[in-house]
Each structure stands twice: as structure tokens, then as C-alpha cells.
PDB file of N, CA and C in Angstrom:
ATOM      1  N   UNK A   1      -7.392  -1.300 -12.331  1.00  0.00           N
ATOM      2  CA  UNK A   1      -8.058  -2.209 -11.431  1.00  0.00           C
ATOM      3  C   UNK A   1      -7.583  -1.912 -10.010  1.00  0.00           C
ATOM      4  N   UNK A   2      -8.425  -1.661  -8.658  1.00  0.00           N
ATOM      5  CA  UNK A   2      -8.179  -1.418  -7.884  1.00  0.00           C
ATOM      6  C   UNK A   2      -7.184  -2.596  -6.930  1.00  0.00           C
ATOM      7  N   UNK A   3      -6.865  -2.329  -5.964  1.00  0.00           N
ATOM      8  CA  UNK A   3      -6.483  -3.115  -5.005  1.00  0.00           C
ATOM      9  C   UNK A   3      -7.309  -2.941  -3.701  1.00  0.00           C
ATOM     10  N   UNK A   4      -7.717  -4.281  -3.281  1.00  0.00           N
ATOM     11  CA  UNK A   4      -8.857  -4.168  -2.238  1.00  0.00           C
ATOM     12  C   UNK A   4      -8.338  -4.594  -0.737  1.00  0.00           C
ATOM     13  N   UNK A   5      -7.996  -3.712   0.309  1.00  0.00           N
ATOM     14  CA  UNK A   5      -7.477  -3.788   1.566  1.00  0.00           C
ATOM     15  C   UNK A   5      -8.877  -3.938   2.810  1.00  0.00           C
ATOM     16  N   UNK A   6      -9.123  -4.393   3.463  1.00  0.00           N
ATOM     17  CA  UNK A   6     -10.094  -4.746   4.131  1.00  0.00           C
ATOM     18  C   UNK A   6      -9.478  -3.601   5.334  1.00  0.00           C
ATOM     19  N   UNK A   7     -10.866  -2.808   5.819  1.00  0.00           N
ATOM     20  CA  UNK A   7     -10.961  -1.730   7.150  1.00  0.00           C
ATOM     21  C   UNK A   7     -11.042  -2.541   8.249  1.00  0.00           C
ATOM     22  N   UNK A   8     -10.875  -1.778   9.399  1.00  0.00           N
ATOM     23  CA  UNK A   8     -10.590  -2.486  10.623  1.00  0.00           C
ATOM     24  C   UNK A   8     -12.203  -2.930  11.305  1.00  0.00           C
ATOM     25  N   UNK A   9     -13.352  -2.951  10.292  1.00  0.00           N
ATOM     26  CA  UNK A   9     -14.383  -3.523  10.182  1.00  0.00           C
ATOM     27  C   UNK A   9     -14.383  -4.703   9.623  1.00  0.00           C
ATOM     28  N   UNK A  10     -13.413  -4.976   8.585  1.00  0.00           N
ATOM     29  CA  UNK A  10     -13.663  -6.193   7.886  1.00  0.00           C
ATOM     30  C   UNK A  10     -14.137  -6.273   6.695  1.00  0.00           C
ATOM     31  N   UNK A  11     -14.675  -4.942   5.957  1.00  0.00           N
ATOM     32  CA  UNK A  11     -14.967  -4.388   5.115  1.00  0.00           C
ATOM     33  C   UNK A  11     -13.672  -4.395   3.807  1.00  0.00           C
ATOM     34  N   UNK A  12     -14.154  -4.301   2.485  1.00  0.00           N
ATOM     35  CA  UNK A  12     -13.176  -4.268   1.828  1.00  0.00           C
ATOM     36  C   UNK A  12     -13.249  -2.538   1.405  1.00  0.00           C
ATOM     37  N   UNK A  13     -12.154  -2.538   0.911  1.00  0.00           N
ATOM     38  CA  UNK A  13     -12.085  -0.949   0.835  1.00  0.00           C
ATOM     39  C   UNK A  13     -11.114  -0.820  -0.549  1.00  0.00           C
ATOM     40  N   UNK A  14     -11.467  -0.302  -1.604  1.00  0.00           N
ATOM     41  CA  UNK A  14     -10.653  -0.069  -2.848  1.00  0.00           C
ATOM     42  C   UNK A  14      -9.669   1.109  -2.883  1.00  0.00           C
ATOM     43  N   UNK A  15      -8.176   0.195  -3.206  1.00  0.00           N
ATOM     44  CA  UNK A  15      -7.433   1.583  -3.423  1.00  0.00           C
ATOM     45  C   UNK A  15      -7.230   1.547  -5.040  1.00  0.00           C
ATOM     46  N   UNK A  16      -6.968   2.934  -5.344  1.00  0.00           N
ATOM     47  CA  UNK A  16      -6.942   2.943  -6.594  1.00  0.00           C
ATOM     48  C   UNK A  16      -5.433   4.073  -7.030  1.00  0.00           C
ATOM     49  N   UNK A  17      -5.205   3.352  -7.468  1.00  0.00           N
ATOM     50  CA  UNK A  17      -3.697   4.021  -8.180  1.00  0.00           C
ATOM     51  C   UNK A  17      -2.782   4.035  -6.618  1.00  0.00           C
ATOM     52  N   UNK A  18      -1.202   4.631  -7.454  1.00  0.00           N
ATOM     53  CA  UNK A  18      -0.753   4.885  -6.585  1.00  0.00           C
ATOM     54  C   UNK A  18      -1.171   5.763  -5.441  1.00  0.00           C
ATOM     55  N   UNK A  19      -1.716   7.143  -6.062  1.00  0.00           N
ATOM     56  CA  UNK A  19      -1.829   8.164  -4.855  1.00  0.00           C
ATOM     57  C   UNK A  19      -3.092   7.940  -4.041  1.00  0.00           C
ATOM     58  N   UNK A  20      -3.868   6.746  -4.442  1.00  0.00           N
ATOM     59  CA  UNK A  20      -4.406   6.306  -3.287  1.00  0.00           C
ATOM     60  C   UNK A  20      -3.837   5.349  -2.134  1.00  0.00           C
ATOM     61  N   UNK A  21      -2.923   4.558  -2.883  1.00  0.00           N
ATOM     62  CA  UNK A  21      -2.128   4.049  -2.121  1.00  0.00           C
ATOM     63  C   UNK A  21      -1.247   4.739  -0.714  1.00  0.00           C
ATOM     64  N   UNK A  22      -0.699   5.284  -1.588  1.00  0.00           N
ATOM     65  CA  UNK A  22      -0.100   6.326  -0.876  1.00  0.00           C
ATOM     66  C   UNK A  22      -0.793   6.968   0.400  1.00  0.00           C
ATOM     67  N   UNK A  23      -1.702   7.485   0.030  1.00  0.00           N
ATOM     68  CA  UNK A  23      -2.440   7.649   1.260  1.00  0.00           C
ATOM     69  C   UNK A  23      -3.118   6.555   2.719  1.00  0.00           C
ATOM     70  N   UNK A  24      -3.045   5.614   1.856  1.00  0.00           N
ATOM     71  CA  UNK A  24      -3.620   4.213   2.725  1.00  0.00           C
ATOM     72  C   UNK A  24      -2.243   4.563   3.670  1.00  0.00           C
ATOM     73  N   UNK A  25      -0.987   3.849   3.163  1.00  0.00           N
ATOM     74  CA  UNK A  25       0.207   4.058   3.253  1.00  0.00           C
ATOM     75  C   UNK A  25       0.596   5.012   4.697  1.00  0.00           C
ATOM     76  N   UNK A  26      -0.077   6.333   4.264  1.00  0.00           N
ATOM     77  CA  UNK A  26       0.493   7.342   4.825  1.00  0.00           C
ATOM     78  C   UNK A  26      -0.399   6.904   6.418  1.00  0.00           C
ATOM     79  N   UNK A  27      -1.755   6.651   6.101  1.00  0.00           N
ATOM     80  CA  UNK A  27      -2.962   6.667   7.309  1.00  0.00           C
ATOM     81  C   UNK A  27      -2.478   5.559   8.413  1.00  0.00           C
ATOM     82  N   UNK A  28      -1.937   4.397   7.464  1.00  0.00           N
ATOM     83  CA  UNK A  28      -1.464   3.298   8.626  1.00  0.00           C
ATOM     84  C   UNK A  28       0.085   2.839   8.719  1.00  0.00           C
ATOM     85  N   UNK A  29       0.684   3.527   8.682  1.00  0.00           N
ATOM     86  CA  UNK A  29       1.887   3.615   8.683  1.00  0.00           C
ATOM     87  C   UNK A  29       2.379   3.145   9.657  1.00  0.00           C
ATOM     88  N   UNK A  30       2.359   2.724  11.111  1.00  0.00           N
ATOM     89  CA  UNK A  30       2.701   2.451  12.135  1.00  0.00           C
ATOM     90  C   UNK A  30       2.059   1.350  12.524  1.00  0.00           C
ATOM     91  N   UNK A  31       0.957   0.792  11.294  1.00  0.00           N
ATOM     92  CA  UNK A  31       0.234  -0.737  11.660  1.00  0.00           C
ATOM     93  C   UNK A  31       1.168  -1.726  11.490  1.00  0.00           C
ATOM     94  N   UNK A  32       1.952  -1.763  10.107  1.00  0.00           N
ATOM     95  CA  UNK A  32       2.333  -2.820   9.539  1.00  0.00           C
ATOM     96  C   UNK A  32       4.458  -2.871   9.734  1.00  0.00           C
ATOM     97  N   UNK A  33       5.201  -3.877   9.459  1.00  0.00           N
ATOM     98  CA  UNK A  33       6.031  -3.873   9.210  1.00  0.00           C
ATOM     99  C   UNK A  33       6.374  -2.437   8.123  1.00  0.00           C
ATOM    100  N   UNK A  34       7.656  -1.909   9.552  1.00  0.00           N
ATOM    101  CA  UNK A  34       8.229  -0.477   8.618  1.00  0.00           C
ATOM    102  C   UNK A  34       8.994  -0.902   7.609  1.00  0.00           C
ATOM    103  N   UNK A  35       9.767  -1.152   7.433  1.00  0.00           N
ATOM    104  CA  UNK A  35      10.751  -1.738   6.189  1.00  0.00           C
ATOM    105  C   UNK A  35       9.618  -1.857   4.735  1.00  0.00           C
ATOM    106  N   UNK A  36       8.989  -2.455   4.992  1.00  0.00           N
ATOM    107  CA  UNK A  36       7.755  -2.863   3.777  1.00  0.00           C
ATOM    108  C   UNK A  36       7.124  -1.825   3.810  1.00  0.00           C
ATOM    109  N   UNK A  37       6.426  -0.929   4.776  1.00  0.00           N
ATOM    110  CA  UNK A  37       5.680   0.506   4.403  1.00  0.00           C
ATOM    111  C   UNK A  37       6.832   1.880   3.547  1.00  0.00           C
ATOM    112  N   UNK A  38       8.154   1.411   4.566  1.00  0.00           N
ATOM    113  CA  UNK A  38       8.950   2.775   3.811  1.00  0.00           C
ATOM    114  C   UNK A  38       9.280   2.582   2.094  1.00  0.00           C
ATOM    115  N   UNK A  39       8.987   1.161   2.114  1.00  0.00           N
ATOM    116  CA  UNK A  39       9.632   0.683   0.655  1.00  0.00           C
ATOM    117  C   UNK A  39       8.240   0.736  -0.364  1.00  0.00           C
ATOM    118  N   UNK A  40       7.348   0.439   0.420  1.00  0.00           N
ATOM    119  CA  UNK A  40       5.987   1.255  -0.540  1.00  0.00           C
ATOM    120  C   UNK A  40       5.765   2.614  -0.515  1.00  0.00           C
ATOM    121  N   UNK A  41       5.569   3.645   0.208  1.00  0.00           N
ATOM    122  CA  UNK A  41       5.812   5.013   0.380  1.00  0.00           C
ATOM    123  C   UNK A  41       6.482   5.184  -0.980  1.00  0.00           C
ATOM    124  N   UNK A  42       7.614   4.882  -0.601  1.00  0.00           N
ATOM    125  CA  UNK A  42       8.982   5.585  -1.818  1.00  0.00           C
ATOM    126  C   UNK A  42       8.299   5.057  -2.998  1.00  0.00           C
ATOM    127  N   UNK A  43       7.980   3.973  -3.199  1.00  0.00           N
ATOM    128  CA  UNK A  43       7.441   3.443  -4.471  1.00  0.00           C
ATOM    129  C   UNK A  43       6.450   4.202  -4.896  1.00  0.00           C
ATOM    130  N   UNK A  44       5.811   4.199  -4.347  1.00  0.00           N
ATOM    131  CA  UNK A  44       4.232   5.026  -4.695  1.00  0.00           C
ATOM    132  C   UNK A  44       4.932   6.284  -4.977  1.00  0.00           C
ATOM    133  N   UNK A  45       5.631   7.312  -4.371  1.00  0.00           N
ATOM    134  CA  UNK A  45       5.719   8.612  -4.734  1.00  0.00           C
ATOM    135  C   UNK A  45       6.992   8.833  -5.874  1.00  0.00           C
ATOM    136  N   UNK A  46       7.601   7.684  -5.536  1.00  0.00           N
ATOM    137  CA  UNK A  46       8.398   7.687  -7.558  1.00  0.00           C
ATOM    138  C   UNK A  46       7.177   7.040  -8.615  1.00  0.00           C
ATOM    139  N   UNK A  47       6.539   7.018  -8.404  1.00  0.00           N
ATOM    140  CA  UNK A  47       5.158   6.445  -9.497  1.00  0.00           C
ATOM    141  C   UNK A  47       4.345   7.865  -9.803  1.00  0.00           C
ATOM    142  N   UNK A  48       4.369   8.204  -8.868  1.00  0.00           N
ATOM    143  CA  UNK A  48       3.520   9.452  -9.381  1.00  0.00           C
ATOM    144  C   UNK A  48       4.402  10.141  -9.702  1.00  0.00           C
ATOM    145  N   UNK A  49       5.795  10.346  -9.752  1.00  0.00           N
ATOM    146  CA  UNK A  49       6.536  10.497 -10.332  1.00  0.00           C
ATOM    147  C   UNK A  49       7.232  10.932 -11.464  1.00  0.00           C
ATOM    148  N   UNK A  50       6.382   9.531 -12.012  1.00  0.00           N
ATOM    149  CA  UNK A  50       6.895   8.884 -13.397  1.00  0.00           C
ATOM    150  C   UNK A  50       8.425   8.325 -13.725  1.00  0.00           C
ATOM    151  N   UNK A  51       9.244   8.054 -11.941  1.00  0.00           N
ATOM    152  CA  UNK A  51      10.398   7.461 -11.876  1.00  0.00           C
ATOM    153  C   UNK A  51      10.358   5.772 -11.981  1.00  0.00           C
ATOM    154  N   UNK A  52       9.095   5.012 -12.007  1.00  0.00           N
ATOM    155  CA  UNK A  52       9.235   4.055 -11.061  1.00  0.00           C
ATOM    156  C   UNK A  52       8.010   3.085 -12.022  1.00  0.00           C
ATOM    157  N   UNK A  53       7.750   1.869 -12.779  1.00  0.00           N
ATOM    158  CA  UNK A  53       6.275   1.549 -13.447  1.00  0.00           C
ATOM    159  C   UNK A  53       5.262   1.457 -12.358  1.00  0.00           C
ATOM    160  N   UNK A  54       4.224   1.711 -12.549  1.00  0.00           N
ATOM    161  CA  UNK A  54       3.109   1.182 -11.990  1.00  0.00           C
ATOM    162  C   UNK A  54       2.553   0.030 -11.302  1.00  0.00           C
ATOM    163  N   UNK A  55       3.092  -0.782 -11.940  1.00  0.00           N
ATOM    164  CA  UNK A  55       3.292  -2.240 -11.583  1.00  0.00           C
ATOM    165  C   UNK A  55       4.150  -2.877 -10.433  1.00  0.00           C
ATOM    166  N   UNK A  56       5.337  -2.279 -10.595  1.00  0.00           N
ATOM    167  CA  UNK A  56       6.391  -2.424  -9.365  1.00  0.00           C
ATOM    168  C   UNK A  56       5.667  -1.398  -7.985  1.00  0.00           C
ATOM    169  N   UNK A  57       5.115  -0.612  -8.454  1.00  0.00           N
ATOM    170  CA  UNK A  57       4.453   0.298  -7.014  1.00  0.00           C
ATOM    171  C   UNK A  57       3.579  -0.429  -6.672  1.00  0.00           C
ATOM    172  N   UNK A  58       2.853  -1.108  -7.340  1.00  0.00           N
ATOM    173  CA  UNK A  58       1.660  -2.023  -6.714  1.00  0.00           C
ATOM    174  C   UNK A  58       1.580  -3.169  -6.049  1.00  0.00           C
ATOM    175  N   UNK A  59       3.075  -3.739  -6.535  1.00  0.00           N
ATOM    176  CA  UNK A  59       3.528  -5.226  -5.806  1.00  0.00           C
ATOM    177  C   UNK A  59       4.138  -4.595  -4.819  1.00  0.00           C
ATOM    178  N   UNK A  60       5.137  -3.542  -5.012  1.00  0.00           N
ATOM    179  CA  UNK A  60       5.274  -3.126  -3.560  1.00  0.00           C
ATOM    180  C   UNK A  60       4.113  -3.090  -2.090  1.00  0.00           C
ATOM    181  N   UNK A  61       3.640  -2.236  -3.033  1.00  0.00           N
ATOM    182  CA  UNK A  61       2.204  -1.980  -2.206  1.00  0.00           C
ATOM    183  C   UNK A  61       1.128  -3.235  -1.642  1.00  0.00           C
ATOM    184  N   UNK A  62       0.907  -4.281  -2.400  1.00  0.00           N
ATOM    185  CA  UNK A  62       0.481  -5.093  -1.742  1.00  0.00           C
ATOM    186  C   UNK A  62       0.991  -6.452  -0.656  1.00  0.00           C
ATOM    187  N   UNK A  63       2.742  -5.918  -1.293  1.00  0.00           N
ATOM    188  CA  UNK A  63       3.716  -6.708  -0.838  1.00  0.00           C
ATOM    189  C   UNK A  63       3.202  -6.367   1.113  1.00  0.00           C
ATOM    190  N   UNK A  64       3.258  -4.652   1.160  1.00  0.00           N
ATOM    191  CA  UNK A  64       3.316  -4.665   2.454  1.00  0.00           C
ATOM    192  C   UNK A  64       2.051  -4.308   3.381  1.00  0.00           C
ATOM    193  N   UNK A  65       0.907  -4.613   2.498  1.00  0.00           N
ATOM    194  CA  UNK A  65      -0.376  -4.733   2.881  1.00  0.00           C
ATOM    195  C   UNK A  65      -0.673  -6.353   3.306  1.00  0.00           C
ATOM    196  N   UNK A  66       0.002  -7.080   2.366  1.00  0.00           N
ATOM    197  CA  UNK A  66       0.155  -8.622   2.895  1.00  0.00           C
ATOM    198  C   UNK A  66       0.720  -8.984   4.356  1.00  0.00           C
ATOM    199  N   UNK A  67       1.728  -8.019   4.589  1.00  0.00           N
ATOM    200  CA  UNK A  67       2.725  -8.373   5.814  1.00  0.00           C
ATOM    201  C   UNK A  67       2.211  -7.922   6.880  1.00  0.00           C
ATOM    202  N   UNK A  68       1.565  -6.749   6.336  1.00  0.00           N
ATOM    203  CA  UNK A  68       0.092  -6.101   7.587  1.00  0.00           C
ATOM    204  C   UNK A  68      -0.932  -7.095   8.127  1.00  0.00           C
ATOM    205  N   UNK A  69      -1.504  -7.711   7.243  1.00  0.00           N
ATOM    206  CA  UNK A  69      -2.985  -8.244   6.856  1.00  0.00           C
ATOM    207  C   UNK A  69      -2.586  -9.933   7.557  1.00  0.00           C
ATOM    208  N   UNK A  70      -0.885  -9.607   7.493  1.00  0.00           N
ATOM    209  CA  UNK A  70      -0.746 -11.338   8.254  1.00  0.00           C
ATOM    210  C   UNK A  70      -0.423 -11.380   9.315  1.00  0.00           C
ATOM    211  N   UNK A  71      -0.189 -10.048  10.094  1.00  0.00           N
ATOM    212  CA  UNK A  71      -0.638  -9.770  11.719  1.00  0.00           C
ATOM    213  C   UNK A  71      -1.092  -9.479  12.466  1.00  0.00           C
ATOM    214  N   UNK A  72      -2.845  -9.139  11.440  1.00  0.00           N
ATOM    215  CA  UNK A  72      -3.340  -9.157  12.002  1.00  0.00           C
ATOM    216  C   UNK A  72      -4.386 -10.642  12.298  1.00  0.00           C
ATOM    217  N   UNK A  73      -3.608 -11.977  11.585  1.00  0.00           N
ATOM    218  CA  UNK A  73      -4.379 -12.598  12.111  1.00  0.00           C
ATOM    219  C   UNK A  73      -4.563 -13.716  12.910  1.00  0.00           C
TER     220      UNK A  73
END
């Protein structure tokens, strides 16, 4: 099941798995609180891994899409 991050349109936009994440990750990296992006980064790339569950990369991951998504508003 994807995770849905809204574009700087307002649009929702599906990420899917980690290494899409990852890439979101990588593209806005300098939007959001660093501490929460470096700690998703690492997550996501021990997931693809196979260091790290899936699950914990994803709460990471939305952990710091939340912290993004709450300044911008």
C-alpha cells in the first residue's frame, strides 16, 4: 500500500516502497527537518537492504514527511 505525500501543487502523489521513498527523500531533502530526513534516508536504504523491516522504514518515512507537511502550513 502506497504512502500518499501531496506535490507542491497540492496534488497527492504515491510513494511506493522504500526505494521510492528514498527517492522522495533524496529530491526534498533540504525541505523538511534534517534530523527526521537523515533518519529516513538511513532507514529506507537499510530496507532495501534487508537490514531494517519495512514497516519501521515507513513510519520513519512518514514520521518525517509529517514534520515537513507541518511547515508547510
Amino acid at each position: 500500500m502506497p504512502v500518499y505525500v501531496l506535490d507542491d501543487d497540492g496534488a497527492e502523489q504515491p510513494i511506493f516502497g522504500p526505494k521510492g521513498a528514498l527517492r522522495y527523500l533524496r529530491d526534498c531533502a533540504g525541505k523538511g527537518p534534517i534530523d527526521e530526513y537523515r533518519l529516513a534516508i538511513n532507514a529506507c536504504e537499510r530496507c532495501l537492504n534487508q537490514e531494517i523491516d519495512r514497516a519501521l522504514a515507513r513510519a520513519l518515512f512518514v514520521n518525517a514527511y509529517t514534520d515537513y507537511a507541518m511547515l508547510r502550513l
